[in-house]
Each structure stands twice: as C-alpha cells, then as structure tokens.
C-alpha atoms as a PDB file:
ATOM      1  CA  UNK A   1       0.000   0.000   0.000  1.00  0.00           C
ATOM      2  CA  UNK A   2       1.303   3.507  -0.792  1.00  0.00           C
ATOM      3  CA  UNK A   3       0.440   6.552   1.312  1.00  0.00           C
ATOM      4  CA  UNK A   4       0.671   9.891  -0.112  1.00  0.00           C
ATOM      5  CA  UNK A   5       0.618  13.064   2.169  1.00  0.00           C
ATOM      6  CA  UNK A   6       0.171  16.296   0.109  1.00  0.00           C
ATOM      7  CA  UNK A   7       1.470  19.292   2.704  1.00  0.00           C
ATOM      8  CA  UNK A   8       0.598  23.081   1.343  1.00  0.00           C
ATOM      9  CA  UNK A   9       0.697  26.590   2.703  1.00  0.00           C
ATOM     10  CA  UNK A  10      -2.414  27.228   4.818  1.00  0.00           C
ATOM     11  CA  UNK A  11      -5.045  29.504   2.363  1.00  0.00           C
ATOM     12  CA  UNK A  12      -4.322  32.420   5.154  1.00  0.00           C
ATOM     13  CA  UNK A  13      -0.780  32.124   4.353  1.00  0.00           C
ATOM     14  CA  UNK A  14       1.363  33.717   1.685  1.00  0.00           C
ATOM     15  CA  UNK A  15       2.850  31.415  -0.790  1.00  0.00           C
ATOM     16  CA  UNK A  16       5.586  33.742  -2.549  1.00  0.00           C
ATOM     17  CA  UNK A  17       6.585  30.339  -4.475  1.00  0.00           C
ATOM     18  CA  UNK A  18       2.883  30.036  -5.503  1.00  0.00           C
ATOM     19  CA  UNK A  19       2.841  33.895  -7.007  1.00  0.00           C
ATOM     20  CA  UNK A  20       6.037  33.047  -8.761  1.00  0.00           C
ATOM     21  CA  UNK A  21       4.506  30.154 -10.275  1.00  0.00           C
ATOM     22  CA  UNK A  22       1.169  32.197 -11.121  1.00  0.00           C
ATOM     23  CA  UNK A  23       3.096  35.517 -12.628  1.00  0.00           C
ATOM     24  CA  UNK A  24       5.424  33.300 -14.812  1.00  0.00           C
ATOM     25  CA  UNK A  25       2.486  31.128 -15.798  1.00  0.00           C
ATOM     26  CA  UNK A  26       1.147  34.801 -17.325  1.00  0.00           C
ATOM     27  CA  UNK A  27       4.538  35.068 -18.874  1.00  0.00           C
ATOM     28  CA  UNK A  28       3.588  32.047 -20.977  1.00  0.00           C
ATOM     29  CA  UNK A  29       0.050  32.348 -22.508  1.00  0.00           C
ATOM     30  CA  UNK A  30      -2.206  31.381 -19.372  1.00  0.00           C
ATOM     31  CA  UNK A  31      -4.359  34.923 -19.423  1.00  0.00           C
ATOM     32  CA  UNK A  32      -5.763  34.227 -15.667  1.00  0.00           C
ATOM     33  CA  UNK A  33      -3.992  31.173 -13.924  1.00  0.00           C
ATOM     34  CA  UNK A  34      -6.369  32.658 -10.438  1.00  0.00           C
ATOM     35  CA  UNK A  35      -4.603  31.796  -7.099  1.00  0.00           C
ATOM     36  CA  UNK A  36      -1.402  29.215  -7.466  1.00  0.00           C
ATOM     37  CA  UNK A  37      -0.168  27.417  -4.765  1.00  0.00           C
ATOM     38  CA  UNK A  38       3.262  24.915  -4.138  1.00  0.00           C
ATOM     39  CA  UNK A  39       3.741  22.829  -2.070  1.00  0.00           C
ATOM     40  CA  UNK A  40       5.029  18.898  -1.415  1.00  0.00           C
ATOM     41  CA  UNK A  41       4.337  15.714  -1.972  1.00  0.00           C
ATOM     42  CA  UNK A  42       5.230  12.996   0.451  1.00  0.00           C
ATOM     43  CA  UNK A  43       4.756   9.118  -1.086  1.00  0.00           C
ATOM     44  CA  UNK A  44       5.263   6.344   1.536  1.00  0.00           C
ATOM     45  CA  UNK A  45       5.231   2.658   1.110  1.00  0.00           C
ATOM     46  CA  UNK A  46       3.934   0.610   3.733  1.00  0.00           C
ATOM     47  CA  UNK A  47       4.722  -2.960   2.972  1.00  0.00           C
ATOM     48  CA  UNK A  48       2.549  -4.183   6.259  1.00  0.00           C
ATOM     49  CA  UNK A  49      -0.341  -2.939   4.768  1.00  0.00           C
ATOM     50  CA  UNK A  50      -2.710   0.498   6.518  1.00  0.00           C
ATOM     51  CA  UNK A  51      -0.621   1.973   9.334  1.00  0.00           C
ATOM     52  CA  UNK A  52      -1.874   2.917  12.362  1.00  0.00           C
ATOM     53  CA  UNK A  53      -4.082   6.383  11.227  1.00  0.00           C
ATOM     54  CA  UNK A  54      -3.357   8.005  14.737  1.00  0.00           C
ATOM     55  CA  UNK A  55       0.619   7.200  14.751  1.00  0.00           C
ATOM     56  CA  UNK A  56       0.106   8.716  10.571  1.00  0.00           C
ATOM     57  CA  UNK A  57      -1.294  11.892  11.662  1.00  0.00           C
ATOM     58  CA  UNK A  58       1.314  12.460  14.005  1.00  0.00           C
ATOM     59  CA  UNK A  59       4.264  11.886  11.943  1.00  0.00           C
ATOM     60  CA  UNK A  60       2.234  13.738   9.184  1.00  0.00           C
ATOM     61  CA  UNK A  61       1.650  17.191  11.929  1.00  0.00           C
ATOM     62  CA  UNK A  62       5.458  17.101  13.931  1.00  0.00           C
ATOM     63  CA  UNK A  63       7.166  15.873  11.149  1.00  0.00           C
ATOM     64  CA  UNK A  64       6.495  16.279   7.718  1.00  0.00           C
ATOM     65  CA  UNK A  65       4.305  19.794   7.953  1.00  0.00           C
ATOM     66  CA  UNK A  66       4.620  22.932   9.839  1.00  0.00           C
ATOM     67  CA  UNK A  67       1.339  23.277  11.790  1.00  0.00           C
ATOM     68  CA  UNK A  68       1.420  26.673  11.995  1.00  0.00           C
ATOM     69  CA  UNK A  69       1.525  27.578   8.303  1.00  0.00           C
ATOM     70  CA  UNK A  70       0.648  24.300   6.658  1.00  0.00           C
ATOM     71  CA  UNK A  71      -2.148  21.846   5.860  1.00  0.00           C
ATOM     72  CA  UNK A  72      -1.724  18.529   5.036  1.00  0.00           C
ATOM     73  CA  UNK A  73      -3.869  15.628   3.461  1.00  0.00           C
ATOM     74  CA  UNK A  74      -3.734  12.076   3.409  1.00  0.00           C
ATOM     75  CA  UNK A  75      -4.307  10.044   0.720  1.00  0.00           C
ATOM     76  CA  UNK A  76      -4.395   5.986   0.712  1.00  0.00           C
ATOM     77  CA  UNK A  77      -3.175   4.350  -2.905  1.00  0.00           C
ATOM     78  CA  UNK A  78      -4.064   0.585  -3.294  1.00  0.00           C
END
C-alpha cells in the first residue's frame, strides 16, 4: 500500500513560491492562472499494509508539515 501526504501553505498564508509560479504562468500564454499554490508531496510505502491512522497523523503534523503555516492531506493508494 502507498500513502501519499500532500502538505501546502495554509489559504491564510502567503505562498511567494505560488505567485512566482502564477506571474510566470502569465509570462507564458495562461491569461488568468487565479490563485497558485506549491507545495510537497510525500509518497510512503507501507509494505505491512494500513498503518496505524493516529501514529500517521502524528508523523504527518510534527514531522512532515509545519502546523502553523501548513495543511496537510492524506491520501491511501491501493
């Protein structure tokens, strides 16, 4: 089973990496990209099979985001 955990800037937060994206995306043809955002994507195999969801968020909110300016979301991949 794969586990992917997609982390990006909280919508309150400013994403200077995301405006970058947005203004160059202008630059090259795309009139009105609206509001960009970048973050990460973290895949993890789990060869045992669906972790523990508890222990998952955990790792996900001290380790892989920043609470404070970050969201993150956890998909399962069969």
């Amino acid at each position: 089973m794969k586990i992917r955990v997609t982390v990006l800037p909280k919508p309150s937060v400013l994403d200077p990496q995301g405006v970058a994206v947005a203004g160059a995306m202008k630059h090259l043809g795309w009139e009105n990209p609206g509001r960009v955002r970048v973050g990460k994507v973290v895949e993890i195999e789990a060869p045992q099979g669906r972790p523990d969801e508890a222990k998952l968020h955990a790792i996900c909110r001290d380790l892989l985001s920043n609470p404070v300016i970050e969201d993150y979301a956890v998909d399962f991949v069969e």
